[in-house]
Protein backbone atom coordinates (compact mmCIF):
# COMPACT_ATOMS: atom_id res chain seq x y z
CA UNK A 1 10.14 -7.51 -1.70
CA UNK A 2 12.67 -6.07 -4.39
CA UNK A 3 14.29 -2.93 -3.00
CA UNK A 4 14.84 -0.30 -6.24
CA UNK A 5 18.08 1.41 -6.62
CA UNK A 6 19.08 5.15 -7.29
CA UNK A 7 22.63 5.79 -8.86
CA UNK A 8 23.35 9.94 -8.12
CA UNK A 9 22.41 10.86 -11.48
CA UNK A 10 19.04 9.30 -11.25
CA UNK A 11 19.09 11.88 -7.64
CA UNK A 12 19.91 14.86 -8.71
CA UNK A 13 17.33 14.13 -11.62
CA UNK A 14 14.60 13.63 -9.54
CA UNK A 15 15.63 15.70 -6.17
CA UNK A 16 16.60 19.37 -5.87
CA UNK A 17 20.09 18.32 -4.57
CA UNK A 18 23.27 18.61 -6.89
CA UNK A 19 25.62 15.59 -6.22
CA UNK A 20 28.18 17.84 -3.60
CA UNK A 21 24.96 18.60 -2.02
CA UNK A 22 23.93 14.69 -1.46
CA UNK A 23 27.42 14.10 -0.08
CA UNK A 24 27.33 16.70 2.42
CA UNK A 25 24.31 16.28 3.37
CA UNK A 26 25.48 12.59 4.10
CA UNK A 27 28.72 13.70 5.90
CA UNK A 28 26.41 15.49 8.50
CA UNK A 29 24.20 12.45 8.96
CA UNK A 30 21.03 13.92 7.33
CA UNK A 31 21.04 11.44 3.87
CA UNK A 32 21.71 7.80 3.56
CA UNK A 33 24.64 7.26 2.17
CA UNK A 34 25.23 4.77 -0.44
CA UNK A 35 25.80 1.27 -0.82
CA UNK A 36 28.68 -0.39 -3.14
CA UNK A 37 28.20 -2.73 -5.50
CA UNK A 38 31.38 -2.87 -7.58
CA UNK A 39 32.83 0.94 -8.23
CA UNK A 40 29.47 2.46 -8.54
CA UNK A 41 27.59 4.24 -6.04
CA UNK A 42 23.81 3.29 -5.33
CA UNK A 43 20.84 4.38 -2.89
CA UNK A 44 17.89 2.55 -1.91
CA UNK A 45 15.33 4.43 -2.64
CA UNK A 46 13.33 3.82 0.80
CA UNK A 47 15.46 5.12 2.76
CA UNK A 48 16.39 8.05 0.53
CA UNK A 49 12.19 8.58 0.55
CA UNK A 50 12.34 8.37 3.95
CA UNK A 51 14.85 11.56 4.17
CA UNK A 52 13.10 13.62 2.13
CA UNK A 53 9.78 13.27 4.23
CA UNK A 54 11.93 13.73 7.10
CA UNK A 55 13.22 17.55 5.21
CA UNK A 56 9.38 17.79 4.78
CA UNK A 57 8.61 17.47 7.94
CA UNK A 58 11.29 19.49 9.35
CA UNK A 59 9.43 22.40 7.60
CA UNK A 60 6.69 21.97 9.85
């Protein structure tokens, strides 16, 4: 299975996060934080799906 990858821009253009907002939300454990692949930044998108159903269900 191909995992798909999210650069920050793609985030913030789907997500309601801004870009400081993704990186302290990974400083306190509560995003994935991203994977290298040269100078750039990526996420996989699982587990960055899987955090925002985790904020969902947080909500209750």
């Amino acid at each position: 299975m191909r995992q798909k990858y999210n650069t920050l821009q793609e985030l913030t253009d789907v997500y309601p996060f801004s870009g400081p907002t993704i990186y302290r939300l990974i400083k306190k454990g509560d995003f994935p934080a991203p994977i290298k692949i040269g100078r750039r930044s990526y996420w996989i998108e699982d587990e960055v799906e899987a955090a925002m159903q985790a904020f969902a269900n947080a909500r209750g």
